[in-house]
Protein backbone atom coordinates (compact mmCIF):
# COMPACT_ATOMS: atom_id res chain seq x y z
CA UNK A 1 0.00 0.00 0.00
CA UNK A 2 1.28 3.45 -0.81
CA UNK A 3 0.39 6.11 1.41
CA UNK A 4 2.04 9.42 0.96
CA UNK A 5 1.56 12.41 2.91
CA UNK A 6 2.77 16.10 1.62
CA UNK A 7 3.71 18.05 4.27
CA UNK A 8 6.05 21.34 5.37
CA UNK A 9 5.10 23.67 8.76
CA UNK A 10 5.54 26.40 6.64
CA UNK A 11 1.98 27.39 4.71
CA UNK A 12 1.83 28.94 1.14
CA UNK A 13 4.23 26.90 -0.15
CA UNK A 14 2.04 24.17 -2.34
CA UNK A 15 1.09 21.27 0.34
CA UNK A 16 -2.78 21.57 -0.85
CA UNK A 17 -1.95 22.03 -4.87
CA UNK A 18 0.59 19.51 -4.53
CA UNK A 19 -1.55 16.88 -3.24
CA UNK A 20 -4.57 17.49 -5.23
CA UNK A 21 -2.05 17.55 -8.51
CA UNK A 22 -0.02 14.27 -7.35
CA UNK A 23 -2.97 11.87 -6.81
CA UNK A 24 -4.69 13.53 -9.99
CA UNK A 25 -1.70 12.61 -11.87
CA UNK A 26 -1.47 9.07 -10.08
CA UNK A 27 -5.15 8.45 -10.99
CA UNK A 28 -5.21 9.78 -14.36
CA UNK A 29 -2.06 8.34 -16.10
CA UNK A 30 -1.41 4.81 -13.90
CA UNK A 31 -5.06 3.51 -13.92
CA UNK A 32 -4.73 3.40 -9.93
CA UNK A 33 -7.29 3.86 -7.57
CA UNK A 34 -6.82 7.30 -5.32
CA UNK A 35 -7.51 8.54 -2.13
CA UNK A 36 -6.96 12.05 -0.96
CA UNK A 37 -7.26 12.91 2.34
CA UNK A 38 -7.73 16.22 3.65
CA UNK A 39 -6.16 17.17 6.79
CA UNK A 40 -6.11 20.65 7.38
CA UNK A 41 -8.93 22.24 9.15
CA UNK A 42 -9.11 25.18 6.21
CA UNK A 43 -10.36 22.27 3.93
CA UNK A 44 -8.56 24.08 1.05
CA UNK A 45 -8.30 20.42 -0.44
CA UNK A 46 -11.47 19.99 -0.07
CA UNK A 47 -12.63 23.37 -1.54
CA UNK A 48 -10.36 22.73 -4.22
CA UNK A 49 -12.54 19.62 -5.43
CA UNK A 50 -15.53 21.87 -5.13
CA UNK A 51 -16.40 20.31 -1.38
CA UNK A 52 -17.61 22.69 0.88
CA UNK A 53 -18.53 20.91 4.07
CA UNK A 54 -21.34 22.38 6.72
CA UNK A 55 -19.86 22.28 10.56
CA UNK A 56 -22.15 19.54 11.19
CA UNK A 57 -21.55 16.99 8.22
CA UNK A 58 -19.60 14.31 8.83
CA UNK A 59 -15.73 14.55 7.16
CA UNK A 60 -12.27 13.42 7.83
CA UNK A 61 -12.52 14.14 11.55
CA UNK A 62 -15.51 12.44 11.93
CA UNK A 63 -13.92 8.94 10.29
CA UNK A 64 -11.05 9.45 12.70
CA UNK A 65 -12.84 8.86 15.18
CA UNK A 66 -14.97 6.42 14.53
CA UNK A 67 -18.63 7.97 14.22
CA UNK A 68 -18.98 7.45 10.31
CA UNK A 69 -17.71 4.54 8.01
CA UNK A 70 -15.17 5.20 5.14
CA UNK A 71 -17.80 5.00 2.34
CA UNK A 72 -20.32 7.11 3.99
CA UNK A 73 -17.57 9.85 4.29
CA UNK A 74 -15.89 9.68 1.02
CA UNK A 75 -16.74 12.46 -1.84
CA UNK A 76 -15.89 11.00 -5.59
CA UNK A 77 -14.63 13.27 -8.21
CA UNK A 78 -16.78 12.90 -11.38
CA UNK A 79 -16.83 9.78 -12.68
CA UNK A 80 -13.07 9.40 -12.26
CA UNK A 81 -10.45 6.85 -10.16
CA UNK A 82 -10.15 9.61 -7.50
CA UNK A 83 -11.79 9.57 -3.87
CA UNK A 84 -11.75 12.63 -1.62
CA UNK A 85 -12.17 12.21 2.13
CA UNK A 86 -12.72 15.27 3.17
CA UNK A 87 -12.47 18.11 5.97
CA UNK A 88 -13.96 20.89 7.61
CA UNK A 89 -13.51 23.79 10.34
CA UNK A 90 -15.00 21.21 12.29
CA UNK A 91 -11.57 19.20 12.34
CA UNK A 92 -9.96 22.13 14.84
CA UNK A 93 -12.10 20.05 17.69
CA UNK A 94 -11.88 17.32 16.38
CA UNK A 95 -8.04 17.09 16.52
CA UNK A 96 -8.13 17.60 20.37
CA UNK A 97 -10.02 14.74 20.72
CA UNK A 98 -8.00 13.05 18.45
CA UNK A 99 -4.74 13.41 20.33
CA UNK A 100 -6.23 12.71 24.08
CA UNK A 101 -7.61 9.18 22.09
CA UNK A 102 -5.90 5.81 23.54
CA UNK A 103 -4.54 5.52 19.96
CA UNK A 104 -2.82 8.27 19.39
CA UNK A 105 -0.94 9.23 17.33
CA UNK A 106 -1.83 5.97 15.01
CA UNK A 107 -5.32 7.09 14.79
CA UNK A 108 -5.30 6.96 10.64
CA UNK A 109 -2.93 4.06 10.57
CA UNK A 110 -5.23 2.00 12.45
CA UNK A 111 -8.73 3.04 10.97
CA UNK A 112 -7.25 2.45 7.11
CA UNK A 113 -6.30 -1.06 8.11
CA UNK A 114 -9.23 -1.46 9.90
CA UNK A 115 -11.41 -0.74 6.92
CA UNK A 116 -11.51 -1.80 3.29
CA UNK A 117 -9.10 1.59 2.08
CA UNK A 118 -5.87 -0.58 2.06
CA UNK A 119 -7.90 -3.21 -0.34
CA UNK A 120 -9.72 -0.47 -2.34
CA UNK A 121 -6.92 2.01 -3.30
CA UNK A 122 -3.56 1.54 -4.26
CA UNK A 123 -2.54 4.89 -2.94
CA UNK A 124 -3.60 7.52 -0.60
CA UNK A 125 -2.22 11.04 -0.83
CA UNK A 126 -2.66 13.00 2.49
CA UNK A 127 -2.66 17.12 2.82
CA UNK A 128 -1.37 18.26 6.07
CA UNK A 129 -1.52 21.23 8.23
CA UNK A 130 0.45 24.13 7.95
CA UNK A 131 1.70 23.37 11.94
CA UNK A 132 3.56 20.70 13.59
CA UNK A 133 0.37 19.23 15.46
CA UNK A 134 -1.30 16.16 16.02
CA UNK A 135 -2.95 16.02 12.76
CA UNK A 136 0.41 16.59 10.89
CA UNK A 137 1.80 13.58 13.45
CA UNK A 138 -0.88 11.42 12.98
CA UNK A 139 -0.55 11.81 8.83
CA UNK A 140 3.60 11.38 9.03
CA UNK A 141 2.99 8.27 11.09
CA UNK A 142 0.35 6.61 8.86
CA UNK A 143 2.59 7.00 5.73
CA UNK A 144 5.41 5.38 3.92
CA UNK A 145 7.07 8.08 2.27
CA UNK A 146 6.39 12.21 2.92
CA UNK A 147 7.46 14.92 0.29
CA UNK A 148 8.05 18.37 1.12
CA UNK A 149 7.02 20.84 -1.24
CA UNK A 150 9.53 24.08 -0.97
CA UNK A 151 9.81 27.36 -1.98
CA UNK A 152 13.17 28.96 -2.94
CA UNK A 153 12.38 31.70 0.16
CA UNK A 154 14.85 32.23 2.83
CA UNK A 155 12.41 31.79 5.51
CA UNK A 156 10.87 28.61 3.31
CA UNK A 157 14.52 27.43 3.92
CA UNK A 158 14.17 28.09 7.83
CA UNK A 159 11.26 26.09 8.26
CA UNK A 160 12.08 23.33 6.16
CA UNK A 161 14.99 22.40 8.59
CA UNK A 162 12.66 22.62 11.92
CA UNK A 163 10.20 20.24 9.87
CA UNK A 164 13.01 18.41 8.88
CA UNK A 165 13.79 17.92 12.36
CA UNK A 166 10.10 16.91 13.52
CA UNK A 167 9.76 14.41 10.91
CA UNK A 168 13.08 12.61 11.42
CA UNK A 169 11.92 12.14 15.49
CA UNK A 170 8.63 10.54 14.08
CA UNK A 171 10.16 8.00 11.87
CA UNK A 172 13.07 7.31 14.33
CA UNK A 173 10.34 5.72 16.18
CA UNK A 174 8.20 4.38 13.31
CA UNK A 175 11.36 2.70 10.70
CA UNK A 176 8.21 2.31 8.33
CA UNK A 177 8.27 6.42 7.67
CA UNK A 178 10.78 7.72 5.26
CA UNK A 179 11.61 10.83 3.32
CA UNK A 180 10.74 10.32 -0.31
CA UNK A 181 12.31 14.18 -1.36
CA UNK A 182 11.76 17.77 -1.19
CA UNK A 183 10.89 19.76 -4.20
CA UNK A 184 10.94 23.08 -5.42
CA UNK A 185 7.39 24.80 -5.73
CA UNK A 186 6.46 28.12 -8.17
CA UNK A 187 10.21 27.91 -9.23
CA UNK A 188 11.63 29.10 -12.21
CA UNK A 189 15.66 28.18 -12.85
CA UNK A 190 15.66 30.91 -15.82
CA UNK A 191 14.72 33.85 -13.53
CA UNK A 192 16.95 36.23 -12.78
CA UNK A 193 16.65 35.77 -9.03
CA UNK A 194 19.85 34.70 -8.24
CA UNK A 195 18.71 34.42 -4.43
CA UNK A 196 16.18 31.90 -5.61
CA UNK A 197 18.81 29.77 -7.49
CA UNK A 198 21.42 29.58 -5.03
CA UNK A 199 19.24 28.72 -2.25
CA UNK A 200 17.71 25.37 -4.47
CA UNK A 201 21.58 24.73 -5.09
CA UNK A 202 22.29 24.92 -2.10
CA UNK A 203 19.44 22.64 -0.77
CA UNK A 204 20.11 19.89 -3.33
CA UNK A 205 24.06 19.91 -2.47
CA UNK A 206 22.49 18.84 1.16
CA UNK A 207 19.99 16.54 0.53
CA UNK A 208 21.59 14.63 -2.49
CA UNK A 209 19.35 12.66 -4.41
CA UNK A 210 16.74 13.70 -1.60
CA UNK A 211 15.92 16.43 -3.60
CA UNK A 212 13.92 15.78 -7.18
CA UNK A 213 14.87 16.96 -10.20
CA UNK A 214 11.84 18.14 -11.23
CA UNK A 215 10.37 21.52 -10.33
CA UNK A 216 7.07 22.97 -10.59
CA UNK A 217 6.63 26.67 -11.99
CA UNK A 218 4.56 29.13 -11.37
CA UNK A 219 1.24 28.68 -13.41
CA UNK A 220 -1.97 30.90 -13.24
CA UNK A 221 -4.09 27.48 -14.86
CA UNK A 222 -3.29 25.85 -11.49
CA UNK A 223 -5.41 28.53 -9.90
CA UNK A 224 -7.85 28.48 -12.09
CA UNK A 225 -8.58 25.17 -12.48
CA UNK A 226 -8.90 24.89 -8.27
CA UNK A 227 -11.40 28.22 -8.79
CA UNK A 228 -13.45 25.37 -11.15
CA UNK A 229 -13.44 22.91 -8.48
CA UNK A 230 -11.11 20.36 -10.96
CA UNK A 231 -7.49 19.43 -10.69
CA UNK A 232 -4.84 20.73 -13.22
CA UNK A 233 -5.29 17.62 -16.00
CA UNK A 234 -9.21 17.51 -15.96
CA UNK A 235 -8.95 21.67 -16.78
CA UNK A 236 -5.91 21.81 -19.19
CA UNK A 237 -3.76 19.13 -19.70
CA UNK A 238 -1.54 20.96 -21.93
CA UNK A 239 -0.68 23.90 -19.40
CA UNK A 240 2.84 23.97 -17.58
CA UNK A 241 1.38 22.83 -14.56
CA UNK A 242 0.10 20.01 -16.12
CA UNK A 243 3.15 19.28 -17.60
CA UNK A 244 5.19 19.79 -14.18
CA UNK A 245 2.85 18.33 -11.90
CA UNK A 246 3.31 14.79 -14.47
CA UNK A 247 6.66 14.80 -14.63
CA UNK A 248 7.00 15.51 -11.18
CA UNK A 249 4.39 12.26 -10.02
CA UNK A 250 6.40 9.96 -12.39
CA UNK A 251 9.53 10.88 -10.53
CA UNK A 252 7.34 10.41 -7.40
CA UNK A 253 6.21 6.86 -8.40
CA UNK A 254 9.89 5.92 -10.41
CA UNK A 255 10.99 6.02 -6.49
């Protein structure tokens, strides 16, 4: 089972487009089954599917803990291989709960395997807070691999290295977790910010082959196509996001 969460403390930086884009790409081009979960109380995931959740509908937090099934909390996209479990402001209380629970912080670990998602998906992409919480904890734990979407900012930089730090004390204790890369997000290598540049070359001289080769640049269909409630292939799959967001999943999946 493939479970991948996208993660960085640091907000604004692509976690949400990233997610939606990857498991897009996964179900679009591999003929996979997906499942994106949203974990981030904003629901900008969600929103981004066209999902806009009352307080008192059941979502992600509700599945957590174990007052609605799987398939009664699931949203499909269209007619497609894509499954959206989604969130809502109601998560904020929710995630209290969450992290006072006997199971903590394997709550998601434990109700995937406990239901049919492991059998009915062959990967699950996870969106995670902009914070270093217990919903972020509980989404590093249930993965395999975590990507950290980056951008060439000096204070990007700063955060990556306290996430860094968070998410190697995590999989210290759980030797299933690794890092699968950090990539650059809304980068362009032909700018003339040289300040940009150096501080991707300087990342990728410290993580190695940690950090992907492929980029994605800033593109205004990306934004649109969220505004439309669709991911970047279903509204043009000839854009540059398109076109970086698939070459930047078959890197993903290559690994």
């Amino acid at each position: 089972m493939n479970i991948i969460a996208i993660a960085n403390n640091k907000g604004g930086v692509g976690k949400t487009t990233s997610t939606q884009n990857i498991g897009a790409a996964i179900g679009t081009f591999t003929n996979s089954r997906v499942l994106l979960i949203d974990l981030d109380p904003q629901a900008s995931l969600s929103k981004s599917f066209g999902i806009y959740l009352a307080p008192e509908e059941v979502q992600v937090g509700s599945y957590l803990l174990g007052k609605t099934n799987l398939a009664n909390t699931v949203h499909s996209y269209k007619d497609s291989r894509i499954d959206i479990l989604p969130a809502s402001i109601s998560l904020i209380k929710n995630e209290k709960e969450l992290e006072k629970s006997s199971t903590y912080p394997f709550n998601l670990q434990k109700v995937l395997k406990a239901n049919i998602a492991e059998k009915k998906y062959d990967f699950i992409v996870i969106d995670c807070p902009p914070a270093l919480g217990a919903l972020t904890t509980i989404a590093l734990t249930a993965c395999n691999r975590y990507y950290v979407p980056l951008q060439a900012e000096y204070f990007s930089y700063e955060g990556l290295r306290d996430f860094m730090h968070y998410a190697n004390e995590i999989s210290n204790r759980n030797p299933h977790i690794r890092l699968g890369g950090v990539f650059a997000n809304r980068f362009n290598p032909y700018s003339k910010k040289n300040f940009s540049k150096n501080l991707v070359l300087s990342i990728q001289k410290q993580l190695g082959d940690k950090f992907l080769q492929n980029y994605i640049r800033d593109n205004i269909a990306i934004s649109e196509a969220q505004a439309q409630g669709k991911h970047i292939f279903d509204y043009d799959v000839k854009s540059r996001g398109a076109q970086d967001y698939y070459n930047l999943t078959k890197e993903i999946i290559g690994r």
